[in-house]
C-alpha atoms as a PDB file:
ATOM      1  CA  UNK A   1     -34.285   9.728  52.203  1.00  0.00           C
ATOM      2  CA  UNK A   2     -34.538  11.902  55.237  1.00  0.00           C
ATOM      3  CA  UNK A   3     -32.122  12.606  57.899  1.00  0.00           C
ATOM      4  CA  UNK A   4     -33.800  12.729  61.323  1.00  0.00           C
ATOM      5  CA  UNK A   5     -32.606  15.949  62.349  1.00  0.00           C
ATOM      6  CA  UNK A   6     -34.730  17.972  59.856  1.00  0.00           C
ATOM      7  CA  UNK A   7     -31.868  20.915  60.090  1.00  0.00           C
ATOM      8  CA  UNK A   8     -29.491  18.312  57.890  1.00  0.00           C
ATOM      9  CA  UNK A   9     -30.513  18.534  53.987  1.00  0.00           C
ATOM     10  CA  UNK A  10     -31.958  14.799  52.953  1.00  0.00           C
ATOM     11  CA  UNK A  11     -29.899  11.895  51.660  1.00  0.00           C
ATOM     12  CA  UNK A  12     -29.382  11.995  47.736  1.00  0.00           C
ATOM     13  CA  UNK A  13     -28.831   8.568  45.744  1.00  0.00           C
ATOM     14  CA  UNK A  14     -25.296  10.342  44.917  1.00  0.00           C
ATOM     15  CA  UNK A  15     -24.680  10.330  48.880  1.00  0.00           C
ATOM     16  CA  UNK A  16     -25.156   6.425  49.146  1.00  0.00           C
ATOM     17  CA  UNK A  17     -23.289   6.306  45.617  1.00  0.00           C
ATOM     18  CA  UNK A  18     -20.116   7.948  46.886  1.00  0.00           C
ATOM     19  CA  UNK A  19     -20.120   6.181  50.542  1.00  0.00           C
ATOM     20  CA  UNK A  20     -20.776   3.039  48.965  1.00  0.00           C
ATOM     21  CA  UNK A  21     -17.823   3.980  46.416  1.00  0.00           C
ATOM     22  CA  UNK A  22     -15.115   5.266  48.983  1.00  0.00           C
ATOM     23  CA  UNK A  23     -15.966   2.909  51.706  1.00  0.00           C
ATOM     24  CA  UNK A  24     -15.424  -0.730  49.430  1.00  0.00           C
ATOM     25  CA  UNK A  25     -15.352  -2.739  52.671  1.00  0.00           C
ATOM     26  CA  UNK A  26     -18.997  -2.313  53.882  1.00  0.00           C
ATOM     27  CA  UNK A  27     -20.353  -5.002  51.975  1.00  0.00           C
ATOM     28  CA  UNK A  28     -17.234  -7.365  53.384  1.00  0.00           C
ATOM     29  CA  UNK A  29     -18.483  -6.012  56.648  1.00  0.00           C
ATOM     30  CA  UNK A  30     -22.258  -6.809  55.955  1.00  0.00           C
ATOM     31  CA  UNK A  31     -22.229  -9.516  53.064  1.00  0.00           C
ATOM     32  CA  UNK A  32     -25.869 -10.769  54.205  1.00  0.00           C
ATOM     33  CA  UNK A  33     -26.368  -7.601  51.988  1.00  0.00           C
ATOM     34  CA  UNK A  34     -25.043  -9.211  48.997  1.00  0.00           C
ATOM     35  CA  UNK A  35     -27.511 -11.688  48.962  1.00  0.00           C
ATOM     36  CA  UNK A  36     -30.748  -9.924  50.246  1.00  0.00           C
ATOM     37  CA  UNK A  37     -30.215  -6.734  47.610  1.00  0.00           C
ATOM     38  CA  UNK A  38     -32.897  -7.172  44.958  1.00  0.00           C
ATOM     39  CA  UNK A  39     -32.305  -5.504  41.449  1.00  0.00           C
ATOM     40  CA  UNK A  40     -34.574  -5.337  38.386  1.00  0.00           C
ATOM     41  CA  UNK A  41     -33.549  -7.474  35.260  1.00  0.00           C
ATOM     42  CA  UNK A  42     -33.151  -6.283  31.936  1.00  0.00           C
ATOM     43  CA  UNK A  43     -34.684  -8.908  30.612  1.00  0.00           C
ATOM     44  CA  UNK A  44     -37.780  -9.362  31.707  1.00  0.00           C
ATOM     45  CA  UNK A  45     -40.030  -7.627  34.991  1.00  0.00           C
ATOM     46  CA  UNK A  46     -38.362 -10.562  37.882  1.00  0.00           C
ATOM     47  CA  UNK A  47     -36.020  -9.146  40.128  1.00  0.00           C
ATOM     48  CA  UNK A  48     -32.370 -11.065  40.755  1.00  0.00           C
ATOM     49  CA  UNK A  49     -29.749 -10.693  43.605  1.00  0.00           C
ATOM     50  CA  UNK A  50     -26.909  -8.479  43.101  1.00  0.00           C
ATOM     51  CA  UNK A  51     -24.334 -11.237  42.303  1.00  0.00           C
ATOM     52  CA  UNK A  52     -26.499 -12.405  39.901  1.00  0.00           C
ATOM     53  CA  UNK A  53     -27.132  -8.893  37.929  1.00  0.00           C
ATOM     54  CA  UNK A  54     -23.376  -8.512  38.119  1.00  0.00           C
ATOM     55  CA  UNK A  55     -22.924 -11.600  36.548  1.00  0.00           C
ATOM     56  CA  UNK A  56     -25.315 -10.460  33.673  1.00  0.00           C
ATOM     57  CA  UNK A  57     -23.513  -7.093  33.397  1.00  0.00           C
ATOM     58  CA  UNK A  58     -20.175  -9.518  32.684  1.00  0.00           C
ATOM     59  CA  UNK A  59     -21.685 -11.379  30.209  1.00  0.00           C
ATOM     60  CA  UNK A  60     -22.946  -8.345  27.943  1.00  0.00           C
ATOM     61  CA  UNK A  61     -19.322  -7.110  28.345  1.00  0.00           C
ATOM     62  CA  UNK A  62     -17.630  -9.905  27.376  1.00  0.00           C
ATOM     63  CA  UNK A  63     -20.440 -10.319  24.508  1.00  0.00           C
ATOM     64  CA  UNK A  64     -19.239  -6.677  23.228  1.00  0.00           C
ATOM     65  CA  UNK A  65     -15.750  -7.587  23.917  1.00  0.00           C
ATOM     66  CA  UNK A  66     -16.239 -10.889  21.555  1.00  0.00           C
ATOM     67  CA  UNK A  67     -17.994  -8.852  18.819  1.00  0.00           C
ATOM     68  CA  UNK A  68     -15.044  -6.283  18.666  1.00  0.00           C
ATOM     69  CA  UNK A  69     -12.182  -8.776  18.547  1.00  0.00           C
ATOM     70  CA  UNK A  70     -13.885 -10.613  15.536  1.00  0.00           C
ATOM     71  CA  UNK A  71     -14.631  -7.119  13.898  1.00  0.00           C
ATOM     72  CA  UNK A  72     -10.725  -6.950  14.078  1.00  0.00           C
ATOM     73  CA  UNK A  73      -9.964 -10.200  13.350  1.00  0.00           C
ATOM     74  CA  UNK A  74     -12.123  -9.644  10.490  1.00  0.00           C
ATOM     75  CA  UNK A  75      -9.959  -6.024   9.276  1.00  0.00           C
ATOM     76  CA  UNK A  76      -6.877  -7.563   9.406  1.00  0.00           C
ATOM     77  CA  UNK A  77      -8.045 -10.214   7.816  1.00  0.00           C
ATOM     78  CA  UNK A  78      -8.966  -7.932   4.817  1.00  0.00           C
ATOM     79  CA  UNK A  79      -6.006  -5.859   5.159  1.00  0.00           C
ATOM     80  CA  UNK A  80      -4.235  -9.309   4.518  1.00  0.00           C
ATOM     81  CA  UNK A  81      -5.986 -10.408   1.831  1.00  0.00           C
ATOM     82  CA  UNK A  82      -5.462  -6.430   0.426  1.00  0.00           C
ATOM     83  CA  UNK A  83      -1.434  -6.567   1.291  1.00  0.00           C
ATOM     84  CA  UNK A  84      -1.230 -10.030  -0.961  1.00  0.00           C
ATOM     85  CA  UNK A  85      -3.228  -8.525  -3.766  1.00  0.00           C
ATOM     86  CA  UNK A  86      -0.613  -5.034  -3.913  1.00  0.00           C
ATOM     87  CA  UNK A  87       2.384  -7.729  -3.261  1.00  0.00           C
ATOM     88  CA  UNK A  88       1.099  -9.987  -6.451  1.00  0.00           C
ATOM     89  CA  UNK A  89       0.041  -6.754  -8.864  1.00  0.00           C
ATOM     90  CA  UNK A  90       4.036  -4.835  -7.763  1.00  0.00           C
ATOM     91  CA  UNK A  91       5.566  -8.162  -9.099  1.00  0.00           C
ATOM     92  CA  UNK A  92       3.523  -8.150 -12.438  1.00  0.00           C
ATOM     93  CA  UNK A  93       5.121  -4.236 -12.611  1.00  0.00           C
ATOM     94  CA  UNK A  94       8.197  -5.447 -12.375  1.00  0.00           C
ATOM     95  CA  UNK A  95       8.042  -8.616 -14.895  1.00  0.00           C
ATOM     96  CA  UNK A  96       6.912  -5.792 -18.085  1.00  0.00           C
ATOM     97  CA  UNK A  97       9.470  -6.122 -19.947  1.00  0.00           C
ATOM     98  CA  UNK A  98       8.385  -3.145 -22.564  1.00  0.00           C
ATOM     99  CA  UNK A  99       8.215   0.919 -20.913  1.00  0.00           C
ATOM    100  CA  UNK A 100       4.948   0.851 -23.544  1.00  0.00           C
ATOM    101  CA  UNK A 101       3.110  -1.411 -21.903  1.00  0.00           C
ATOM    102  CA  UNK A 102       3.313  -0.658 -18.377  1.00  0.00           C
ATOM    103  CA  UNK A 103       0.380   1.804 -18.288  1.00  0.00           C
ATOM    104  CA  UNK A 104      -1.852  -0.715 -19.524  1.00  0.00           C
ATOM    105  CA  UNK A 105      -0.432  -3.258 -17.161  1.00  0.00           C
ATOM    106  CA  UNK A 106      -1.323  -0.926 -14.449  1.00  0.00           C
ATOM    107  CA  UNK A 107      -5.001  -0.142 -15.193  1.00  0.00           C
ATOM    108  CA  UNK A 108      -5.556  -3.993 -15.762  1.00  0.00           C
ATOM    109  CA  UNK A 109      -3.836  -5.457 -12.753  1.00  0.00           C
ATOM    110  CA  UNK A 110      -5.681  -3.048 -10.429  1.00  0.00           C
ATOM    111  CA  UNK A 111      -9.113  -3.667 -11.811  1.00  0.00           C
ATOM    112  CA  UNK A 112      -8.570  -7.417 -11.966  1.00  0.00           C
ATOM    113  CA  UNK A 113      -6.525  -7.639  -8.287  1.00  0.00           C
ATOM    114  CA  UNK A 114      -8.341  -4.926  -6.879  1.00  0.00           C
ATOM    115  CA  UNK A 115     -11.883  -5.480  -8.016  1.00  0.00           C
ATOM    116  CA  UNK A 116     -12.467  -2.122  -9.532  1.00  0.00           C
ATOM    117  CA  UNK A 117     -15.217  -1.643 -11.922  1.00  0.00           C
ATOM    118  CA  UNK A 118     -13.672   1.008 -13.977  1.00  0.00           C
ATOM    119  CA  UNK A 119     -10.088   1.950 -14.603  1.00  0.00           C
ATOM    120  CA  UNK A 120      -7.932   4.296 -16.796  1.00  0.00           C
ATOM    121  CA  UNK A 121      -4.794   5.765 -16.941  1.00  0.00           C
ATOM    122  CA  UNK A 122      -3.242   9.184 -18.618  1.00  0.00           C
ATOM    123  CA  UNK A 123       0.777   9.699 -18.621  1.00  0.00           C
ATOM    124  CA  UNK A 124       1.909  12.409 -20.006  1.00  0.00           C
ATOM    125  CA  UNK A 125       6.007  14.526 -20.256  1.00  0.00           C
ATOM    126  CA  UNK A 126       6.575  11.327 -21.983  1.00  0.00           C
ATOM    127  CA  UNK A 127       9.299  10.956 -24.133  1.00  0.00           C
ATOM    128  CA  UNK A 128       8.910  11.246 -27.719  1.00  0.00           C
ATOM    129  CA  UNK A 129       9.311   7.705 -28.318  1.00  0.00           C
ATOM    130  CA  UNK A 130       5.887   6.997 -26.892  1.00  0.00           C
ATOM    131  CA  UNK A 131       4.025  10.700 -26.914  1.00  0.00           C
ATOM    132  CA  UNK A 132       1.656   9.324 -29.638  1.00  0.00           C
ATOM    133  CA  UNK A 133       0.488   6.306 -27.591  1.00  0.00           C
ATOM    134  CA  UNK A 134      -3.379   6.418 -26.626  1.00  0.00           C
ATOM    135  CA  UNK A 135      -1.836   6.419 -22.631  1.00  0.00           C
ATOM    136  CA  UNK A 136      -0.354   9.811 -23.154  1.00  0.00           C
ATOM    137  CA  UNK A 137      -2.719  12.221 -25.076  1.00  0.00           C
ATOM    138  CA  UNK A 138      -6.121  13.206 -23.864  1.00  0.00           C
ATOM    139  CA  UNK A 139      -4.867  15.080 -20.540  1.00  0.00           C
ATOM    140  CA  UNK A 140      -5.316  18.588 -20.582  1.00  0.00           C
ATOM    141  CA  UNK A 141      -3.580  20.965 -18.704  1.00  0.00           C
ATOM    142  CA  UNK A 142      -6.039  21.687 -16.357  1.00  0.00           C
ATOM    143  CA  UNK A 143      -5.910  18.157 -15.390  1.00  0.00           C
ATOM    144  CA  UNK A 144      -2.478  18.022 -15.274  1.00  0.00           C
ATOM    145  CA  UNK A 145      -2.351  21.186 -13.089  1.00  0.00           C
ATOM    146  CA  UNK A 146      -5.584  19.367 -10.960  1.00  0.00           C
ATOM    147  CA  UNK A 147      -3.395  16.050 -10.613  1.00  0.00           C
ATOM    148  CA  UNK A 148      -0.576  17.908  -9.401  1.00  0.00           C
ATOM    149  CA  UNK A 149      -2.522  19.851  -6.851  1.00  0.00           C
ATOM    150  CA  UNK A 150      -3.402  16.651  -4.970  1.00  0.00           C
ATOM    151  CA  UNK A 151      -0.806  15.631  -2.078  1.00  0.00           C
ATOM    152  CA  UNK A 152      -3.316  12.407  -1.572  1.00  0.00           C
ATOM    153  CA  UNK A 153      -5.827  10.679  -3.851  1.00  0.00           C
ATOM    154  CA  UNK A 154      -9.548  12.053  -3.819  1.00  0.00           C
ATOM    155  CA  UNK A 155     -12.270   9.724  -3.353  1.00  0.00           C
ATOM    156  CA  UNK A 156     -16.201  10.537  -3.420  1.00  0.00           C
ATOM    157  CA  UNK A 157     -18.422  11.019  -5.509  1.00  0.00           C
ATOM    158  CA  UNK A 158     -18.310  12.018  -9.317  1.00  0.00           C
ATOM    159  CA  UNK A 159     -18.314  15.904  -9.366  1.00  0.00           C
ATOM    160  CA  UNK A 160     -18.521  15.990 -13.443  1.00  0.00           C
ATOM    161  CA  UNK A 161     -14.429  15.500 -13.363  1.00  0.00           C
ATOM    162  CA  UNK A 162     -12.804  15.086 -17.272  1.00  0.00           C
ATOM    163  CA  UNK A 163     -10.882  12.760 -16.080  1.00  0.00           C
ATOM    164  CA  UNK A 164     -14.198  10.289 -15.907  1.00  0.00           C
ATOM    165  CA  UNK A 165     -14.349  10.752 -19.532  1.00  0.00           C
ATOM    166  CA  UNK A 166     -11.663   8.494 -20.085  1.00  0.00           C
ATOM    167  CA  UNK A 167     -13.538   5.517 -18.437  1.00  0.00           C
ATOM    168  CA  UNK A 168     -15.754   3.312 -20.978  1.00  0.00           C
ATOM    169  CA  UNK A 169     -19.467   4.386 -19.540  1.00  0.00           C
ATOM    170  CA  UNK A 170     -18.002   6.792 -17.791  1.00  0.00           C
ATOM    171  CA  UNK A 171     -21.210   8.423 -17.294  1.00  0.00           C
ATOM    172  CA  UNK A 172     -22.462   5.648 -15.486  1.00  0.00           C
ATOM    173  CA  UNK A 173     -19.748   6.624 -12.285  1.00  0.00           C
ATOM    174  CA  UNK A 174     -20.880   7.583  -9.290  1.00  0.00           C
ATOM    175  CA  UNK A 175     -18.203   7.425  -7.214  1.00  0.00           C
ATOM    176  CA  UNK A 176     -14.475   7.676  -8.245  1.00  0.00           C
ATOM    177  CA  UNK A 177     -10.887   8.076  -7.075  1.00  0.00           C
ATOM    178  CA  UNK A 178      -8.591  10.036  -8.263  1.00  0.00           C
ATOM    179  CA  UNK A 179      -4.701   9.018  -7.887  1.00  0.00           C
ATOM    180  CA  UNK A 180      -2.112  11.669  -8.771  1.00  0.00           C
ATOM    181  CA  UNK A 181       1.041   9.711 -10.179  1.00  0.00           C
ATOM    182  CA  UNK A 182       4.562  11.078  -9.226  1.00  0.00           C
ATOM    183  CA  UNK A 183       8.226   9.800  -9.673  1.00  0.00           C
ATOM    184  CA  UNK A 184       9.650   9.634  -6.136  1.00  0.00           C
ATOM    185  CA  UNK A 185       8.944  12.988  -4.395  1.00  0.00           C
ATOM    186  CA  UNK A 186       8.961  15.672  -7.447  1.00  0.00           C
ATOM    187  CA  UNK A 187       5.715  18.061  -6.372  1.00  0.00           C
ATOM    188  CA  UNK A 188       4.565  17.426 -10.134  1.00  0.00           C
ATOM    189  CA  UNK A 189       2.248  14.523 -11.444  1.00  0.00           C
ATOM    190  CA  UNK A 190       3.527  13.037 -14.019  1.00  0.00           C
ATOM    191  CA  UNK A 191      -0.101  11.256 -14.510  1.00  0.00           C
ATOM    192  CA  UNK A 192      -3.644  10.019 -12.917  1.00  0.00           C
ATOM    193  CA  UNK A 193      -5.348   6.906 -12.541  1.00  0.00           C
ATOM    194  CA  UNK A 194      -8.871   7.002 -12.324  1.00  0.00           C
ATOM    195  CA  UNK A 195     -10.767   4.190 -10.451  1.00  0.00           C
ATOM    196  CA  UNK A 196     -14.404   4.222 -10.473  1.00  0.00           C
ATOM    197  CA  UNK A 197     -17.681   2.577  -9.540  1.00  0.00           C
ATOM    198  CA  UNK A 198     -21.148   2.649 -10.575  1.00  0.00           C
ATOM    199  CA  UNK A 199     -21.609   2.153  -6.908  1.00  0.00           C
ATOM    200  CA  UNK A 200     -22.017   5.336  -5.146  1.00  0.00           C
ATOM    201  CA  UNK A 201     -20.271   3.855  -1.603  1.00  0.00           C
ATOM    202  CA  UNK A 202     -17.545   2.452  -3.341  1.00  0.00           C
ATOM    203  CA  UNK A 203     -15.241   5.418  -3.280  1.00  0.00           C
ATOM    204  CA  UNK A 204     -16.502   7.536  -0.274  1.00  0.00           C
ATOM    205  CA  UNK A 205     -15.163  10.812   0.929  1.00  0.00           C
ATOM    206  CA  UNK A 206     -13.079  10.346   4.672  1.00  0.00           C
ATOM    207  CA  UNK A 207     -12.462   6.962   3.884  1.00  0.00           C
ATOM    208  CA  UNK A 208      -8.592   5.372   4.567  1.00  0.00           C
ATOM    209  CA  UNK A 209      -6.423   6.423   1.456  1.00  0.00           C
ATOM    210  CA  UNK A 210      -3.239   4.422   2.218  1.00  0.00           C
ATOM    211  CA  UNK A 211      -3.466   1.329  -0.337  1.00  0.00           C
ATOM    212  CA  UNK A 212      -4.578   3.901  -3.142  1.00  0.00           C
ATOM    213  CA  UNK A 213      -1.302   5.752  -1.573  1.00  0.00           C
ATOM    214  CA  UNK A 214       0.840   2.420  -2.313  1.00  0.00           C
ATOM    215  CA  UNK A 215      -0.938   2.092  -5.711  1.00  0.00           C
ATOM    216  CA  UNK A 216      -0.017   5.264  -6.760  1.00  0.00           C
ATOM    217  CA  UNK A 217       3.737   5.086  -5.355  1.00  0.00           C
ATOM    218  CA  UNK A 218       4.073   2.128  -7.541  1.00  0.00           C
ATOM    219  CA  UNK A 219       2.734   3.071 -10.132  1.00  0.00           C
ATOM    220  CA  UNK A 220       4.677   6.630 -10.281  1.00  0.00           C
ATOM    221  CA  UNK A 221       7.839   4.667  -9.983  1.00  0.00           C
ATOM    222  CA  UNK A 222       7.074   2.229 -12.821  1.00  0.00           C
ATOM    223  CA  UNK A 223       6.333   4.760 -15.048  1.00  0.00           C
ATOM    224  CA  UNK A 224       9.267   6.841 -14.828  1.00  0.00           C
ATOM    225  CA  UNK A 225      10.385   4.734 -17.386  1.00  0.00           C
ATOM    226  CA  UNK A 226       8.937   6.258 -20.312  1.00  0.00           C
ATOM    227  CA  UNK A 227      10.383   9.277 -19.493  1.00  0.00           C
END
């Protein structure tokens, strides 16, 4: 647009944006505009009033609105459902009555509660009383040294770790996770539970670690019993 005086530099769409924008009374002052102001519709070539696309731009709003609430209505519906399975597999820690048997009752509630495909478990600074059980030899020391180097469980994919070894089929995993087992806060691992899936998206890298966290807090503190 122009300005009659051809010394003035022509109206931009940003000069009728910001008038419109810091003057909000001018359509109060000339609301036969409302009405007579003819827009395009997204859907489809007609054109509708102003109220009217306004109306439209409410509705997809509310439509996104509607499909984010359910997508968190959905999470914490999972993260329910994921809370009641670590509440139910804690309490089947606590009823083993035998140190033996707890590593074994670990593996077997988390696959089963959990889902997981594949599970094992290596303990090891055992005492003698249990150092020849199948749980406690097979760990090298450069696991041992890996577990202890991990402040928070790896997940992705299977990089060829030993620890995969100890799965049946393990060379069918192609995703795993890797949970470094500690009593209380001692900077040592005292073990590692291996969880794994055939399923390459099961286990991804970036992905929220704070259940396995839980897992492996209860776990570490069950197990300090067969020390």
């Amino acid at each position: 647009m122009n300005h009659p005086d051809p010394n003035f530099p022509p109206i931009t769409e940003d000069d009728i944006a910001q008038f419109l924008s810091s003057t909000p009374d001018f359509f109060s002052r000339h609301a036969e505009l409302l009405a007579a102001v003819q827009l395009s519709s997204p859907h489809g070539k007609r054109a509708v009033s102003l109220q009217e696309r306004q109306a439209e731009m409410l509705r997809e709003k509310i439509k996104v609105l509607e499909q984010r609430l359910m997508e968190l209505m959905r999470h914490g519906n999972e993260n329910m459902l994921i809370s009641n399975r670590l509440q139910a597999w804690t309490r089947q820690l606590l009823l083993v009555n035998a140190p033996r048997d707890l590593p074994a009752a670990i593996a077997e509630g988390v696959q089963k509660d959990f889902m997981v495909p594949l599970v094992a478990i290596k303990v090891w600074g055992v005492a003698p009383a249990f150092a020849g059980e199948l749980f406690a030899l097979g760990a090298s020391e450069d696991v041992q040294t890996f577990s202890s180097s991990l402040s928070l469980p790896y997940c992705g994919v299977n990089a060829g770790f030993e620890a995969a070894s100890w799965l049946p089929h393990g060379e069918a995993v192609e995703s795993i996770a890797l949970l470094p087992l500690r009593c209380g806060n001692a900077p040592q691992a005292i073990g590692l539970l291996v969880l794994a899936s055939p399923d390459a998206q099961r286990f991804q890298a970036g992905m929220g670690t704070d259940f396995l966290e839980r897992i492996a807090e209860m776990a570490g503190a069950s197990l300090s019993r067969l020390r």
